[in-house]
Protein backbone atom coordinates (compact mmCIF):
# COMPACT_ATOMS: atom_id res chain seq x y z
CA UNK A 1 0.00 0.00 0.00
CA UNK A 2 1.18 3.62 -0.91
CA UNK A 3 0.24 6.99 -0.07
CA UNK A 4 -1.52 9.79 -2.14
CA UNK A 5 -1.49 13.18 -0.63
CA UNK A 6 -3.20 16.26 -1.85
CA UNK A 7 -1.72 20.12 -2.56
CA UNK A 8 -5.29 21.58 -2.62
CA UNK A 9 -5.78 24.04 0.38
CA UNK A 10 -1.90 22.99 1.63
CA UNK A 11 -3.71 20.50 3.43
CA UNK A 12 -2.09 16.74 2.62
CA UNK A 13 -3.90 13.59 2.77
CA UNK A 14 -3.02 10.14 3.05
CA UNK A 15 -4.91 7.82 0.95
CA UNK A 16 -4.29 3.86 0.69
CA UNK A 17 -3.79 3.25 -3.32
CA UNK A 18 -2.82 0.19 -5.31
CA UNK A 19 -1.85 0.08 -9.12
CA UNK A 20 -0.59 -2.28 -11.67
CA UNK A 21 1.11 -4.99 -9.51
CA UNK A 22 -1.31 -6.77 -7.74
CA UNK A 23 -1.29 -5.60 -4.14
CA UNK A 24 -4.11 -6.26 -2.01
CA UNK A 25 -6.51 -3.08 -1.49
CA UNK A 26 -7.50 -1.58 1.48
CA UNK A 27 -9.85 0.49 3.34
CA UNK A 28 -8.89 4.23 4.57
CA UNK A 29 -9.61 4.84 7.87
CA UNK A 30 -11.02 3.00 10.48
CA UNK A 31 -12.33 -0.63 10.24
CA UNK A 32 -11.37 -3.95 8.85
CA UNK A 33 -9.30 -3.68 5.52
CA UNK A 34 -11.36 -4.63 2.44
CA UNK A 35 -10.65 -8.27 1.23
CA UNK A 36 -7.83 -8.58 -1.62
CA UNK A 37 -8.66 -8.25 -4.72
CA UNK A 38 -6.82 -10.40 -7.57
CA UNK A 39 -5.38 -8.33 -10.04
CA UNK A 40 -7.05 -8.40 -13.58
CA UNK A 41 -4.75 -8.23 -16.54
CA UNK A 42 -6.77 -5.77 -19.18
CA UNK A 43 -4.35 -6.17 -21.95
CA UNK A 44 -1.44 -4.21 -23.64
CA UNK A 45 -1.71 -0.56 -24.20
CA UNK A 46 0.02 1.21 -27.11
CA UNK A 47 3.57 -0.07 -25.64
CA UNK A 48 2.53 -3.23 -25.97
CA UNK A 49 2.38 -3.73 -22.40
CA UNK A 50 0.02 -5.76 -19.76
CA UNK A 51 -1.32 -3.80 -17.75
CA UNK A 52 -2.28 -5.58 -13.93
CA UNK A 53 -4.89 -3.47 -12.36
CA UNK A 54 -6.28 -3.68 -9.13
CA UNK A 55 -9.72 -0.97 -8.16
CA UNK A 56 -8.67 1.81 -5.85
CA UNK A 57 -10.64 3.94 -4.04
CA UNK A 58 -11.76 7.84 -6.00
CA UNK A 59 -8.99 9.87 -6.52
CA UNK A 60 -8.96 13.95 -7.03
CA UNK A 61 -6.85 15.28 -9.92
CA UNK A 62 -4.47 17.12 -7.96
CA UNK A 63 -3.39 14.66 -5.62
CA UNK A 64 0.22 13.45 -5.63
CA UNK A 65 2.00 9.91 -5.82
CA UNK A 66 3.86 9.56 -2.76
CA UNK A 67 7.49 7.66 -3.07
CA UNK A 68 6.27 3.94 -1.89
CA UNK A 69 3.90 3.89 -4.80
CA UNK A 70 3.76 0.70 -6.69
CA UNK A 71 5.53 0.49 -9.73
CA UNK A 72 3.51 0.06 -13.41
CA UNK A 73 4.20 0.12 -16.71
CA UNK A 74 5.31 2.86 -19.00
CA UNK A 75 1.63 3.70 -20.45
CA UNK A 76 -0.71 3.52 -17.48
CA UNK A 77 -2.65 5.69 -16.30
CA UNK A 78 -4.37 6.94 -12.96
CA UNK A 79 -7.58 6.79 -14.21
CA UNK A 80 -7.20 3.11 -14.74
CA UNK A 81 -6.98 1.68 -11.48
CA UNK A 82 -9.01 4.76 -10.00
CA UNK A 83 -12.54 6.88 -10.50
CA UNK A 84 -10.61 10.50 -10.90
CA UNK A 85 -12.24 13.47 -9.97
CA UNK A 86 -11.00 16.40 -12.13
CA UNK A 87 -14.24 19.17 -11.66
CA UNK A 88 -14.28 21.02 -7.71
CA UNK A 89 -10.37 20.64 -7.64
CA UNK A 90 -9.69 23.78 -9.49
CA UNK A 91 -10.43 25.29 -12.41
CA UNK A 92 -7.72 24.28 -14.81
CA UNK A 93 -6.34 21.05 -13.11
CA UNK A 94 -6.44 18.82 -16.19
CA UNK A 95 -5.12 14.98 -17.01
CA UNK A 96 -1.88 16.26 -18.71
CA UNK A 97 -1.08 18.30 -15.11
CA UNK A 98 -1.81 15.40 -13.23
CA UNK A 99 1.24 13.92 -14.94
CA UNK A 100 3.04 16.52 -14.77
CA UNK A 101 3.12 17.00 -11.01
CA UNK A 102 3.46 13.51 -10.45
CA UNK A 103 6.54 13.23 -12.54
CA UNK A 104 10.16 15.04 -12.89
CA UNK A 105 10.58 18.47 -14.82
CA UNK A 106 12.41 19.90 -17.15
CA UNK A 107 13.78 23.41 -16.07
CA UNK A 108 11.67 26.29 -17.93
CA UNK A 109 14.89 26.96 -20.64
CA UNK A 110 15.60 22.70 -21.00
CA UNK A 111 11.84 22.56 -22.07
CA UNK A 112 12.03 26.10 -24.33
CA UNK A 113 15.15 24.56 -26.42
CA UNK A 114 13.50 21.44 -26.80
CA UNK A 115 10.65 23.20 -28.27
CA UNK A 116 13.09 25.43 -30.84
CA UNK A 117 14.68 21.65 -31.38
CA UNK A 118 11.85 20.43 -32.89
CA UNK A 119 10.33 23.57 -34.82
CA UNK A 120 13.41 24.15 -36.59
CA UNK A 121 12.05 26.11 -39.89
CA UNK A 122 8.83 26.84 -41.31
CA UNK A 123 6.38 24.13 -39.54
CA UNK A 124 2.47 23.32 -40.23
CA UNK A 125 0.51 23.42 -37.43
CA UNK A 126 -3.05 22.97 -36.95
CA UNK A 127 -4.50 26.12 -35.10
CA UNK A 128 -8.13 27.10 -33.58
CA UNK A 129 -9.89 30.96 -33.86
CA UNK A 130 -13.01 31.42 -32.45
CA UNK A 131 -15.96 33.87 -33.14
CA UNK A 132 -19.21 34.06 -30.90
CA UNK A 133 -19.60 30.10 -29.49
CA UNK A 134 -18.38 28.46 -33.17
CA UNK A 135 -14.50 27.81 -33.26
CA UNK A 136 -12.58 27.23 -36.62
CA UNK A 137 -9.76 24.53 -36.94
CA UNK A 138 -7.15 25.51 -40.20
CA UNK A 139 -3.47 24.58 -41.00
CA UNK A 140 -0.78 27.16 -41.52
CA UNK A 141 3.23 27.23 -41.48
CA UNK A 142 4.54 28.88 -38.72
CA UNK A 143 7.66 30.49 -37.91
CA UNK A 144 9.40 30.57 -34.76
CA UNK A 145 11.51 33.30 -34.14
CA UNK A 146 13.33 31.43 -30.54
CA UNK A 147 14.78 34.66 -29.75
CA UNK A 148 11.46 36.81 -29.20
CA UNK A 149 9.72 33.60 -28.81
CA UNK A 150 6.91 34.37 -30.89
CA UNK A 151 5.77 32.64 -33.80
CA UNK A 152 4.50 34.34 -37.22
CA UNK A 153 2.40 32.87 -40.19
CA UNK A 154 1.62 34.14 -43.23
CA UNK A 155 -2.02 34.55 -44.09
CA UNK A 156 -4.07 34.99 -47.09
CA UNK A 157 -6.04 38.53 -46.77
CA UNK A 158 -9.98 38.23 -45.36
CA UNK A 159 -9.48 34.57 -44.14
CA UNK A 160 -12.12 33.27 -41.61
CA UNK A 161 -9.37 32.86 -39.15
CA UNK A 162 -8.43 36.16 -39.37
CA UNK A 163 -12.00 38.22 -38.95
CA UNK A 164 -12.33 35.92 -35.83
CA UNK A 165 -9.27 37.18 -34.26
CA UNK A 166 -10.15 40.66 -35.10
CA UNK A 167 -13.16 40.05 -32.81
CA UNK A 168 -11.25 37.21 -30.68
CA UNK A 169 -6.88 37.50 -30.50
CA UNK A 170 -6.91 34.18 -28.20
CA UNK A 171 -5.66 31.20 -30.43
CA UNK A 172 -4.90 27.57 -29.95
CA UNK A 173 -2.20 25.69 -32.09
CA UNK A 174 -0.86 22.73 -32.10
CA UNK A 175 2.37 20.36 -34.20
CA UNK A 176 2.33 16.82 -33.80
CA UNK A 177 4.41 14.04 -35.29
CA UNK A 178 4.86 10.06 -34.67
CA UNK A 179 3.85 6.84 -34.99
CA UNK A 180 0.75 6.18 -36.97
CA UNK A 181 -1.29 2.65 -37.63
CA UNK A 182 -0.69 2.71 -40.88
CA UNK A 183 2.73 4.34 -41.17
CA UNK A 184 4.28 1.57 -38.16
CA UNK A 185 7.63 2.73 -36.92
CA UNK A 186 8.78 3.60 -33.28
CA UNK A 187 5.65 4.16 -30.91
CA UNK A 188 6.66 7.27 -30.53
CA UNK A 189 5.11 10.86 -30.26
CA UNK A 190 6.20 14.09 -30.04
CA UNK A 191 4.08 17.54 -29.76
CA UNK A 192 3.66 21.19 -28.80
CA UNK A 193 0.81 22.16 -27.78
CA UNK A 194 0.34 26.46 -27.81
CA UNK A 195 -1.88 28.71 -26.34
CA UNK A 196 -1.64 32.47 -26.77
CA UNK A 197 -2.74 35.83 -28.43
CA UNK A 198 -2.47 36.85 -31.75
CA UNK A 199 -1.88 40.16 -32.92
CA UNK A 200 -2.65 41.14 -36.94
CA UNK A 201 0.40 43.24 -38.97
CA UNK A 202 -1.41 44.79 -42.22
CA UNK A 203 0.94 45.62 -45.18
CA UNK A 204 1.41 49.18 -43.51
CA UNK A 205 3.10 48.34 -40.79
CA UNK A 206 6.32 48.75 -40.91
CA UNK A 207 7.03 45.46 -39.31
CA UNK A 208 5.86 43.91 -42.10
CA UNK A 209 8.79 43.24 -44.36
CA UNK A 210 11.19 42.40 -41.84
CA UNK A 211 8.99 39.93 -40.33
CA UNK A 212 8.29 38.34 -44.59
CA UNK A 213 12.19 38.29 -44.40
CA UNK A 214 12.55 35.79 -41.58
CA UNK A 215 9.53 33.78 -42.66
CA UNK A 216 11.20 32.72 -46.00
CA UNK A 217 8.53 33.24 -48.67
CA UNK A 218 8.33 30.41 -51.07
CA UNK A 219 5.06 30.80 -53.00
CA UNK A 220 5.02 34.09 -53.80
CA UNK A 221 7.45 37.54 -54.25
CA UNK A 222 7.43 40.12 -51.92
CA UNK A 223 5.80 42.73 -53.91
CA UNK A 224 2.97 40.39 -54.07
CA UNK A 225 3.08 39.29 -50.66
CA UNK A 226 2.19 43.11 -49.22
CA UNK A 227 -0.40 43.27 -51.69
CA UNK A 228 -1.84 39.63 -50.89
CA UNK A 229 -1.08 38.72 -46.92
CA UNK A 230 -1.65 39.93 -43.44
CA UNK A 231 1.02 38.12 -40.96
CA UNK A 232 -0.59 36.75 -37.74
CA UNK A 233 1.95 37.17 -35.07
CA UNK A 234 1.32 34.74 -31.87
CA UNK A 235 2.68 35.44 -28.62
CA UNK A 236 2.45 32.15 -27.20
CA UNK A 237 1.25 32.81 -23.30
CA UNK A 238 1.69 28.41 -22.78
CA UNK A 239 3.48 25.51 -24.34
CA UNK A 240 2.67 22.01 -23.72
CA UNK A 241 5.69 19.92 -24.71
CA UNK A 242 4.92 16.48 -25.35
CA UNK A 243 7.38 13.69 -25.20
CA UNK A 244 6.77 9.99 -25.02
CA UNK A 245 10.25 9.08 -24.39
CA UNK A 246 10.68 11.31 -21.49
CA UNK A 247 9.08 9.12 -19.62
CA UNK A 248 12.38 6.51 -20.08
CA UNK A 249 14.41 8.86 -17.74
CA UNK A 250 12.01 9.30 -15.18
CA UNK A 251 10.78 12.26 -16.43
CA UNK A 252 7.05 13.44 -17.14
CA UNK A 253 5.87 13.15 -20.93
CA UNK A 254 4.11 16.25 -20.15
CA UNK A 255 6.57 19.66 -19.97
CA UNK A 256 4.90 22.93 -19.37
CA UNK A 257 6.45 26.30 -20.55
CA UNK A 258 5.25 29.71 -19.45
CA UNK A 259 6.08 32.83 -20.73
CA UNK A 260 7.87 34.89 -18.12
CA UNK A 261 5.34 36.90 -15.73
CA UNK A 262 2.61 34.43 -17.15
CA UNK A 263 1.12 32.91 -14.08
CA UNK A 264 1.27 28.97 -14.23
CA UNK A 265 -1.53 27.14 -14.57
């Protein structure tokens, strides 16, 4: 048996809990212990590992896993072995954090140049405006710039996805790459996940060219280009770095980057 304590309120709570290796369960608190359970093997995950799980009792999302915890394999999952309560924590506690705070970090500049390391040049990425209660998924290329960290696409004048951020500058983006069903490979994934504002530079402005300079034009010249494109320029406010094979060093898949003076979430 193996703790789980809680952060919310300071206050920390023991809580028997029992994952992936066939412990017995228990009751918390007073009384006689609940009979064993035998552990029921649920099948291989995408590592193509058996996962043992035994029931445990409810969980909250922002409890932590103390160090006797039982070991399991790469994969698993709290929810699992455990009924996880996510809503009445907080309002932004969310699975990814949970693994986050349960694993090793990254410092804040390790997890910013693994993020330039894998946007090295002009990237697509899938990103999300919004207008009124109807959001709008497109794909763009995107630009890092790693020493302003901010990112820049190029954008076709009167786009959907640029009226809504006239009316709405919040924007969601996100680059993913890795193993697919039908491609095979390594089971492997990699992403990063953005949140942030976006700010429109017309033609006018005389940030304009500068900013076409670094973003490499390919389709187009750039006497065109100021008479064709506006240039979205995302300040990203949160990055969600996603690594699968963090997770082999102890550390959590899930790497969280905030923009200095950006409170975490």
């Amino acid at each position: 048996m193996a703790p789980f304590s809680s952060r919310a309120g300071g206050i920390r709570r023991a809580l028997v809990f029992v994952l992936a290796t066939g412990l017995a369960g228990g009751a918390y608190g007073a009384g006689t212990p609940a009979a064993p359970k035998a552990p029921v093997n649920v099948g291989p995950g995408e590592m193509g590992i058996d996962a043992l799980i035994i029931d445990g009792p409810p969980l909250t999302a922002d409890q932590v896993m103390g160090p006797e915890h039982a070991t399991y394999p790469r994969g698993m999952t709290c929810a699992e072995c455990h009924t996880v309560k996510f809503e009445g924590v907080d309002v932004v506690t969310t699975a990814s954090e949970q693994f986050q705070r349960n694993f090793r970090n990254l410092t804040q500049e390790q997890i910013w140049q693994k993020i330039v390391a894998f946007l090295p040049g002009r990237e697509r990425f899938a990103i999300a405006t919004v207008a009124g209660d109807t959001p709008t998924a497109t794909t763009v290329d995107m630009v890092l710039d790693p020493q302003e960290r901010i990112f820049h696409v190029v954008s076709e004048k009167g786009t959907e996805k640029l009226l809504e951020l006239r009316q709405n500058p919040k924007i969601s983006a996100v680059r993913f790459e890795g193993w697919t069903l039908a491609e095979g490979g390594a089971k492997q994934w990699t992403s990063v996940q953005i949140k942030g504002t976006a700010e429109l530079i017309s033609a006018d402005d005389p940030r304009f060219v500068p900013t076409l300079d670094k973003y490499n034009l390919v389709r187009v010249t750039k006497p065109r280009a100021v008479r064709r494109f506006d240039i979205i320029r995302i300040t990203p406010q949160q990055i969600v770095y996603f690594d699968t094979t963090l997770g082999d060093n102890g550390l959590s898949p899930y790497q969280f980057w905030h923009r200095e003076g950006t409170p975490a979430r």
